[in-house]
C-alpha atoms as a PDB file:
ATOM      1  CA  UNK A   1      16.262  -7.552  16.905  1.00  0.00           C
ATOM      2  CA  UNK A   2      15.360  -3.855  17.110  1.00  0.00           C
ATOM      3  CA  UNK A   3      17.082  -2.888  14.105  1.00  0.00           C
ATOM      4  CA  UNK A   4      15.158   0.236  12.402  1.00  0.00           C
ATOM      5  CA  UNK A   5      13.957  -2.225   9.498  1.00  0.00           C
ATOM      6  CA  UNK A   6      12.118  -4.576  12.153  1.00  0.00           C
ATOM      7  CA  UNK A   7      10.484  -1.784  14.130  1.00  0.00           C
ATOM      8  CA  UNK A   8       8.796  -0.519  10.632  1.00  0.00           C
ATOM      9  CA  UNK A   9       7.878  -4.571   9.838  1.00  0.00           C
ATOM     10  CA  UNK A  10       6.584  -3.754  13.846  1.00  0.00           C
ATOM     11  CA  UNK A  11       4.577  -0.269  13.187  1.00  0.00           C
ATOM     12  CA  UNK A  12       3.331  -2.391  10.455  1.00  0.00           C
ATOM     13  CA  UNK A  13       1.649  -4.964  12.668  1.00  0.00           C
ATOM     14  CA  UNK A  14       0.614  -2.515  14.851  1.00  0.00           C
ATOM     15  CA  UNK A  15      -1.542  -1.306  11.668  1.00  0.00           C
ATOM     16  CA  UNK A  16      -3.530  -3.817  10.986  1.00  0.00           C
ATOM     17  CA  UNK A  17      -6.136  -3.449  14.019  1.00  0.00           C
ATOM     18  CA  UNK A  18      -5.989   0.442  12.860  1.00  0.00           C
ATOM     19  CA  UNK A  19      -6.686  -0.520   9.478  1.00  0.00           C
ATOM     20  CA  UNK A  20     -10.140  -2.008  10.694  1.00  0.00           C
ATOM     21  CA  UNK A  21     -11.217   0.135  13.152  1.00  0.00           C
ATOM     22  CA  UNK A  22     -11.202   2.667  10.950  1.00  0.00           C
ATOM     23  CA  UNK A  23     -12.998   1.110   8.303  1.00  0.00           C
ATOM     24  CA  UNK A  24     -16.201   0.230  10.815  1.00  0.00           C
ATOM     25  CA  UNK A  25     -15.975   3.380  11.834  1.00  0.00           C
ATOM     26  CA  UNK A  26     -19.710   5.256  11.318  1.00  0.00           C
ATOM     27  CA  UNK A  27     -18.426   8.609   9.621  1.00  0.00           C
ATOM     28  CA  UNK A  28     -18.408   9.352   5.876  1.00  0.00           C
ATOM     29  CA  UNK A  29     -14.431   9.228   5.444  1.00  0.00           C
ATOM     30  CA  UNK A  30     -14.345   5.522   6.761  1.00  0.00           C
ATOM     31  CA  UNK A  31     -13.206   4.118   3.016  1.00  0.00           C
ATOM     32  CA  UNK A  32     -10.708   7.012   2.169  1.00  0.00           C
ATOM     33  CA  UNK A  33      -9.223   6.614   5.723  1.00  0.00           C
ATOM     34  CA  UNK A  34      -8.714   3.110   5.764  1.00  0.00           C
ATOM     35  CA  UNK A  35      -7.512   3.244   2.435  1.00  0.00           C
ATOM     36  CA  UNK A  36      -4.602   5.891   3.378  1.00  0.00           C
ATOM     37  CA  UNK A  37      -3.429   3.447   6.350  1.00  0.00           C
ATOM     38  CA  UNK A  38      -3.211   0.485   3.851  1.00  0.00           C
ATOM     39  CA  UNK A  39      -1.187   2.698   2.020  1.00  0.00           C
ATOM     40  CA  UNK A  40       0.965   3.470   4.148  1.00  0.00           C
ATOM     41  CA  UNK A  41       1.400   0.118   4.903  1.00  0.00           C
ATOM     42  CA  UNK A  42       2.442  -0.894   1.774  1.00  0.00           C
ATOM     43  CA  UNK A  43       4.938   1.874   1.810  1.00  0.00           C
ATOM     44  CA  UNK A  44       6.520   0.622   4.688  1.00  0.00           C
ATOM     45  CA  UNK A  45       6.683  -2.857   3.387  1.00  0.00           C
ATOM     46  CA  UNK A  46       8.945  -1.033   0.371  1.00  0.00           C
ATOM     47  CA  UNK A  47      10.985   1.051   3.123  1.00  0.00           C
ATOM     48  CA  UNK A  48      11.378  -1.729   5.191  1.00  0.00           C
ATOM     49  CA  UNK A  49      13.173  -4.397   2.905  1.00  0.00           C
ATOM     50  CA  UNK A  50      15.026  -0.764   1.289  1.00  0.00           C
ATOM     51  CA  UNK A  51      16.669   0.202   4.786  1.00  0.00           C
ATOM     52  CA  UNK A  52      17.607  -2.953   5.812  1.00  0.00           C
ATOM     53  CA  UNK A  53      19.665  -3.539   2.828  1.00  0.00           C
ATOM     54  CA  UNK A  54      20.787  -0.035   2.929  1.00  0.00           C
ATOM     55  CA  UNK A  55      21.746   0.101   6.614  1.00  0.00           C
ATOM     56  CA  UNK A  56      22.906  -3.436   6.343  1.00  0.00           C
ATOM     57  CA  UNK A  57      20.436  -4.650   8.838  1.00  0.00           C
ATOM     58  CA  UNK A  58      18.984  -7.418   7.384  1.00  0.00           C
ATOM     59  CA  UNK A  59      18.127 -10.183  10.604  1.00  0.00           C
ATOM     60  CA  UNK A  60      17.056 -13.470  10.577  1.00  0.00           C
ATOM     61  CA  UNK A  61      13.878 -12.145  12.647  1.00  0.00           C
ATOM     62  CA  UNK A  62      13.178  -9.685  10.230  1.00  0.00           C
ATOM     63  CA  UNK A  63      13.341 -12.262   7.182  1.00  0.00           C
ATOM     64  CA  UNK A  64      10.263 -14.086   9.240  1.00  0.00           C
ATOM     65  CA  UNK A  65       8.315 -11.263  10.585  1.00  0.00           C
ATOM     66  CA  UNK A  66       7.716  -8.976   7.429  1.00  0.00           C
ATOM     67  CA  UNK A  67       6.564 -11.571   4.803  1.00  0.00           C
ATOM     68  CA  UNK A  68       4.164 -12.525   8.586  1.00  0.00           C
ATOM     69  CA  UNK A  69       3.355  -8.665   8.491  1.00  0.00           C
ATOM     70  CA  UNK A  70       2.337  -8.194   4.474  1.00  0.00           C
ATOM     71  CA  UNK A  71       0.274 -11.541   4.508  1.00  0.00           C
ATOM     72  CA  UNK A  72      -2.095 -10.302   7.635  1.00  0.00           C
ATOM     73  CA  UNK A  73      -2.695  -7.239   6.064  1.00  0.00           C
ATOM     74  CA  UNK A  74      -3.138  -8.514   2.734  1.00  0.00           C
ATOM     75  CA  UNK A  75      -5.550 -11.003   4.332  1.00  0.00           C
ATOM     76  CA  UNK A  76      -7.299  -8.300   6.056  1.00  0.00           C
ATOM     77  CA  UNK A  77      -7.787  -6.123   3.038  1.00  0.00           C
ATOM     78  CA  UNK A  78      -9.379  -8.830   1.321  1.00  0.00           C
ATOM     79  CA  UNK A  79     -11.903  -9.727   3.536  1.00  0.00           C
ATOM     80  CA  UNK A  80     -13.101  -6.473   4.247  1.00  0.00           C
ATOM     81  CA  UNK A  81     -13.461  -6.227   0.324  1.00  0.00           C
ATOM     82  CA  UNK A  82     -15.048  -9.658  -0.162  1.00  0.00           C
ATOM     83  CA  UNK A  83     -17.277  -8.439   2.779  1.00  0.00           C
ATOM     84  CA  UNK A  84     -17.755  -5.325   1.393  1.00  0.00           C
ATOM     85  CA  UNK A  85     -18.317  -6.109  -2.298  1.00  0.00           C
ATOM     86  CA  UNK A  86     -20.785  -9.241  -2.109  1.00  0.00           C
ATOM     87  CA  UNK A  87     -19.450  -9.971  -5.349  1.00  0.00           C
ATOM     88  CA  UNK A  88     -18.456 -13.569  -6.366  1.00  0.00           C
ATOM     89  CA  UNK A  89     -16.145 -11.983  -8.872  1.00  0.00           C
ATOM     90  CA  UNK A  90     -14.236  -9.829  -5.690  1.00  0.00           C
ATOM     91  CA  UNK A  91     -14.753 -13.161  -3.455  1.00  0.00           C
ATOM     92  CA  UNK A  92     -13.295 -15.850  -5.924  1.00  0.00           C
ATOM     93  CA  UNK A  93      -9.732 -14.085  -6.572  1.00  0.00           C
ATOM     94  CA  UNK A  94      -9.790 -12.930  -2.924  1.00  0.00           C
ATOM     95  CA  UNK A  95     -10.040 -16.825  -2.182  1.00  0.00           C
ATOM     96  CA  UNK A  96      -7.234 -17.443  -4.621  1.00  0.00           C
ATOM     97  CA  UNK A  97      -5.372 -14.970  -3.490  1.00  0.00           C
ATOM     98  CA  UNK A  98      -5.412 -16.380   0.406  1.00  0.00           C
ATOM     99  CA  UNK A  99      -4.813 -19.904  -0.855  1.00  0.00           C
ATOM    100  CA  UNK A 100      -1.950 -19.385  -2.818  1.00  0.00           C
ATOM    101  CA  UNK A 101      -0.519 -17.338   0.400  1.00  0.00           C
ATOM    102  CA  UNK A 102      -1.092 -20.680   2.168  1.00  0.00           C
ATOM    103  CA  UNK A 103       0.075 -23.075  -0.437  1.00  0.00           C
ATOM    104  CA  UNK A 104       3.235 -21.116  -1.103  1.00  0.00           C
ATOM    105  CA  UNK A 105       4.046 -20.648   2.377  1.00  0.00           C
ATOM    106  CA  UNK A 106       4.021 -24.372   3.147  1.00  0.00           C
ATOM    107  CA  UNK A 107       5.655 -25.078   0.099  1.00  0.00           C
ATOM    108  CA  UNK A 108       8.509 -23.108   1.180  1.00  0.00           C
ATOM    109  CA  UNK A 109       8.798 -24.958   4.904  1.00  0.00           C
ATOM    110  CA  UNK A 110       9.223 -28.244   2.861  1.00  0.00           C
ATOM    111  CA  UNK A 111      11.897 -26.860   0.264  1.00  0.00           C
ATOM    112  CA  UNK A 112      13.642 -25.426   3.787  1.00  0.00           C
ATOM    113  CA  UNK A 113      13.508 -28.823   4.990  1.00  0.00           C
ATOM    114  CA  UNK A 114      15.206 -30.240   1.951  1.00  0.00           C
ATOM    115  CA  UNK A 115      17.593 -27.234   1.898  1.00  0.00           C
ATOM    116  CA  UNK A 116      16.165 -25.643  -1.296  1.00  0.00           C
ATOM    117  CA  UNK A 117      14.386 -22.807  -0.148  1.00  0.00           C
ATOM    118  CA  UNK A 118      16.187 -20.576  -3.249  1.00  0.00           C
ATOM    119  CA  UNK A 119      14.458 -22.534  -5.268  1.00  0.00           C
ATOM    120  CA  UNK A 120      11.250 -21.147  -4.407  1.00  0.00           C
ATOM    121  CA  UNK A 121      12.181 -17.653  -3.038  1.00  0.00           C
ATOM    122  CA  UNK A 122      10.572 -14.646  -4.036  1.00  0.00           C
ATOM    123  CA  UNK A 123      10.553 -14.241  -8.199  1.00  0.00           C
ATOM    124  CA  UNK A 124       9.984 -10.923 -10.540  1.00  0.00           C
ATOM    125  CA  UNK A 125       6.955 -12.201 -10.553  1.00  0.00           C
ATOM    126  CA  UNK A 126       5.626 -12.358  -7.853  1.00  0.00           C
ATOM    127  CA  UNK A 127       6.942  -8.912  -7.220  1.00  0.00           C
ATOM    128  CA  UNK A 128       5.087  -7.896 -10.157  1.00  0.00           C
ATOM    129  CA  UNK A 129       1.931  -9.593  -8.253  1.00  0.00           C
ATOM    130  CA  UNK A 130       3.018  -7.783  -5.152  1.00  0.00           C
ATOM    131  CA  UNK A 131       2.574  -4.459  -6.912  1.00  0.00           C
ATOM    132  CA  UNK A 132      -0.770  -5.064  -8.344  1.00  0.00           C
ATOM    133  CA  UNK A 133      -2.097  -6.469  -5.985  1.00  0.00           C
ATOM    134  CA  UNK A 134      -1.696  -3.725  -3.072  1.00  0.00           C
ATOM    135  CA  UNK A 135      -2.409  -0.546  -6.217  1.00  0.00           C
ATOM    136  CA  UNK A 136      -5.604  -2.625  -6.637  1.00  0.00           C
ATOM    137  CA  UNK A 137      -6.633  -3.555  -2.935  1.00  0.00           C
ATOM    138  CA  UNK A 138      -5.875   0.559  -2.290  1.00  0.00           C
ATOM    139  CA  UNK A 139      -8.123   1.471  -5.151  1.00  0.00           C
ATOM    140  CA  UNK A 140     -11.426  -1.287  -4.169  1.00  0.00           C
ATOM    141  CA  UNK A 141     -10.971  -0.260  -0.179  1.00  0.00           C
ATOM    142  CA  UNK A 142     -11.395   3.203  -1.290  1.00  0.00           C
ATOM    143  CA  UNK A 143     -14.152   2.822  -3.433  1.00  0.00           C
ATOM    144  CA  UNK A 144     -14.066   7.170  -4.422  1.00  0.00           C
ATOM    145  CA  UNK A 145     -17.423   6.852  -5.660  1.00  0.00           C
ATOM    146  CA  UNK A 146     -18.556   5.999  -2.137  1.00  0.00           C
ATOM    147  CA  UNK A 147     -17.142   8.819   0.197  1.00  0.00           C
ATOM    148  CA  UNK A 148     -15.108  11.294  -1.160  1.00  0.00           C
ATOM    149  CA  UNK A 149     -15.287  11.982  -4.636  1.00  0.00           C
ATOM    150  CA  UNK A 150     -12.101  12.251  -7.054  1.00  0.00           C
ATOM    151  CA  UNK A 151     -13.326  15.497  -8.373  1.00  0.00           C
ATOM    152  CA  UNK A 152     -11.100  16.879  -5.943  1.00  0.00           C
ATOM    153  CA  UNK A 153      -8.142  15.207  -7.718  1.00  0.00           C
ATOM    154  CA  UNK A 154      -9.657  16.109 -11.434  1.00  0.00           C
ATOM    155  CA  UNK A 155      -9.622  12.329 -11.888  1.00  0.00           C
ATOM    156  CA  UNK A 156     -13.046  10.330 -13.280  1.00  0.00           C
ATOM    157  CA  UNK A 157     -14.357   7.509 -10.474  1.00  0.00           C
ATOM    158  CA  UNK A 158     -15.138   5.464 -13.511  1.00  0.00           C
ATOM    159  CA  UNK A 159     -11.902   5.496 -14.493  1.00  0.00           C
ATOM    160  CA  UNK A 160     -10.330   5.160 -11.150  1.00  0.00           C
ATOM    161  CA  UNK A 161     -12.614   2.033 -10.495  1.00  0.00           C
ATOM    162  CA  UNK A 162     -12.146   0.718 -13.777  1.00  0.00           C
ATOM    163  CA  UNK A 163      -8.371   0.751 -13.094  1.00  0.00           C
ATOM    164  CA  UNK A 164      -8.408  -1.114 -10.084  1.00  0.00           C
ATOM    165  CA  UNK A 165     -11.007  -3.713 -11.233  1.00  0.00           C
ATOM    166  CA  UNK A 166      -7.879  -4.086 -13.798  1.00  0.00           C
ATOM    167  CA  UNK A 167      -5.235  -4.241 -11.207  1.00  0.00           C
ATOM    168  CA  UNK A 168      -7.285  -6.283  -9.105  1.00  0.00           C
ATOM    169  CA  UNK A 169      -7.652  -9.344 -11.656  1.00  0.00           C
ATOM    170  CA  UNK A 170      -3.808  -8.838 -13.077  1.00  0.00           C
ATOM    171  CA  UNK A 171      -3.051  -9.544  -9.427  1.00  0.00           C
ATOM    172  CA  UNK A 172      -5.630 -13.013  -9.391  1.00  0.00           C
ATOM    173  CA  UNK A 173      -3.527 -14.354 -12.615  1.00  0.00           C
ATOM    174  CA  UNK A 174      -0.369 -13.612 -11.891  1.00  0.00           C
ATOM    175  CA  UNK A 175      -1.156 -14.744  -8.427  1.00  0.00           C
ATOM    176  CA  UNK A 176      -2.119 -18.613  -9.875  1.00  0.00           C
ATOM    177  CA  UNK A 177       0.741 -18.203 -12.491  1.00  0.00           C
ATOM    178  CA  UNK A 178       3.446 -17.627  -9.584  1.00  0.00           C
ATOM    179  CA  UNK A 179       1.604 -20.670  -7.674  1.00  0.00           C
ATOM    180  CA  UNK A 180       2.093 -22.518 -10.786  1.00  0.00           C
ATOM    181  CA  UNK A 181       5.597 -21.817 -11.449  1.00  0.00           C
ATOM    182  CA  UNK A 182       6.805 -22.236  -7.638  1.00  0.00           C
ATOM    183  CA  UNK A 183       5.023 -25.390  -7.754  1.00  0.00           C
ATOM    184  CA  UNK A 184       6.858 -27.006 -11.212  1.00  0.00           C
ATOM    185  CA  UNK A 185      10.170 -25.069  -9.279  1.00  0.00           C
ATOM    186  CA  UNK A 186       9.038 -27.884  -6.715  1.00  0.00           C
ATOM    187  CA  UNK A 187       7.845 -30.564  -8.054  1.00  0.00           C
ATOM    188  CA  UNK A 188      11.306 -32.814  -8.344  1.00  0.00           C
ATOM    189  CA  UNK A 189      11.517 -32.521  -4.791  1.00  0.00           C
ATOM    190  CA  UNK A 190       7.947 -33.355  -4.094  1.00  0.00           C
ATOM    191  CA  UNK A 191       8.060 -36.200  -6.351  1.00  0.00           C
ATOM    192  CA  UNK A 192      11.710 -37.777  -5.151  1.00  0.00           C
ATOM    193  CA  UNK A 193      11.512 -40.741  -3.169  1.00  0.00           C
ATOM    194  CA  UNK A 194      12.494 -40.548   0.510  1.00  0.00           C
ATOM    195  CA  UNK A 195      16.167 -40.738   2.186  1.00  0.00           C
ATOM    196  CA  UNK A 196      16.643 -44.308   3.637  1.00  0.00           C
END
């Protein structure tokens, strides 16, 4: 079970409280810093899944615990932003966002239980939504314009922003539109009557 790939998915865990501490934390740096450790969360969600096939290390623990590990912290970046925002236009997506989580996960226990969990495993798509998603949720926890400034950097905070405003709804569509196709990927299975 302590294969290198699981004790990242682990360190990963161990993040998340990090990740909010330092966000309530009463000093000036509090966005930036909680920003970085999302970051380098989603890095080790890459390195993870990279190692294991590399190392040939892929467990049946590890195939549950890091999708359990990227959904917490996905979950926890969003409400600190919905919290953190009070904007119905952060706070509708975010709620998208956590219901399709939900919906897909359950969806996948009942294709399991029919033995057609392939037919709903992770798509380019959702990939796609995996990678906009955690570019955007990096850019709105760090909000430049609020602590440090991306002057530094040579980069405009309008622009920065602007970009992962972007992200952020590219994320909330292709979020329902991988709902929508899992779902129709479903949907003879859902329909079909029951075994005798």
């Amino acid at each position: 079970m302590w294969t290198i790939p699981n004790q990242i998915t682990f360190f990963r865990i161990v993040l998340i409280p990090v990740f909010l501490i330092v966000f309530y934390l009463p000093v000036s740096w509090h966005h930036f810093g909680a920003a970085f450790i999302f970051w380098l969360a989603a890095i080790s969600d890459a390195l993870d899944g990279y190692l294991a096939r590399r190392l040939k290390q892929s467990t049946a623990f590890g195939a549950f615990i890091d999708p359990v590990a990227d959904k917490l912290m996905v979950t926890a970046a969003l409400v600190i932003i919905v919290q953190d925002y009070h904007q119905w236009w952060i706070s509708i997506p975010a709620l998208i966002m956590v219901a399709r989580e939900v919906f897909i996960s359950a969806l996948r226990e009942f294709m399991s239980s029919r033995g057609k969990r392939d037919e709903v495993a992770v798509s380019t798509m959702g990939k796609y939504k995996t990678a906009a998603q955690m570019l955007a949720l990096i850019g709105l926890i760090w909000r430049p314009d609020y602590d440090i400034p991306l002057i530094l950097f040579n980069f405009p905070q309008e622009l920065f922003m602007f970009i992962a405003y972007g992200l952020y709804f590219i994320a909330t569509v292709l979020t329902f539109w991988s709902m929508v196709t899992y779902f129709r990927a479903a949907w003879p299975e859902l329909t079909a009557k029951k075994h005798p």
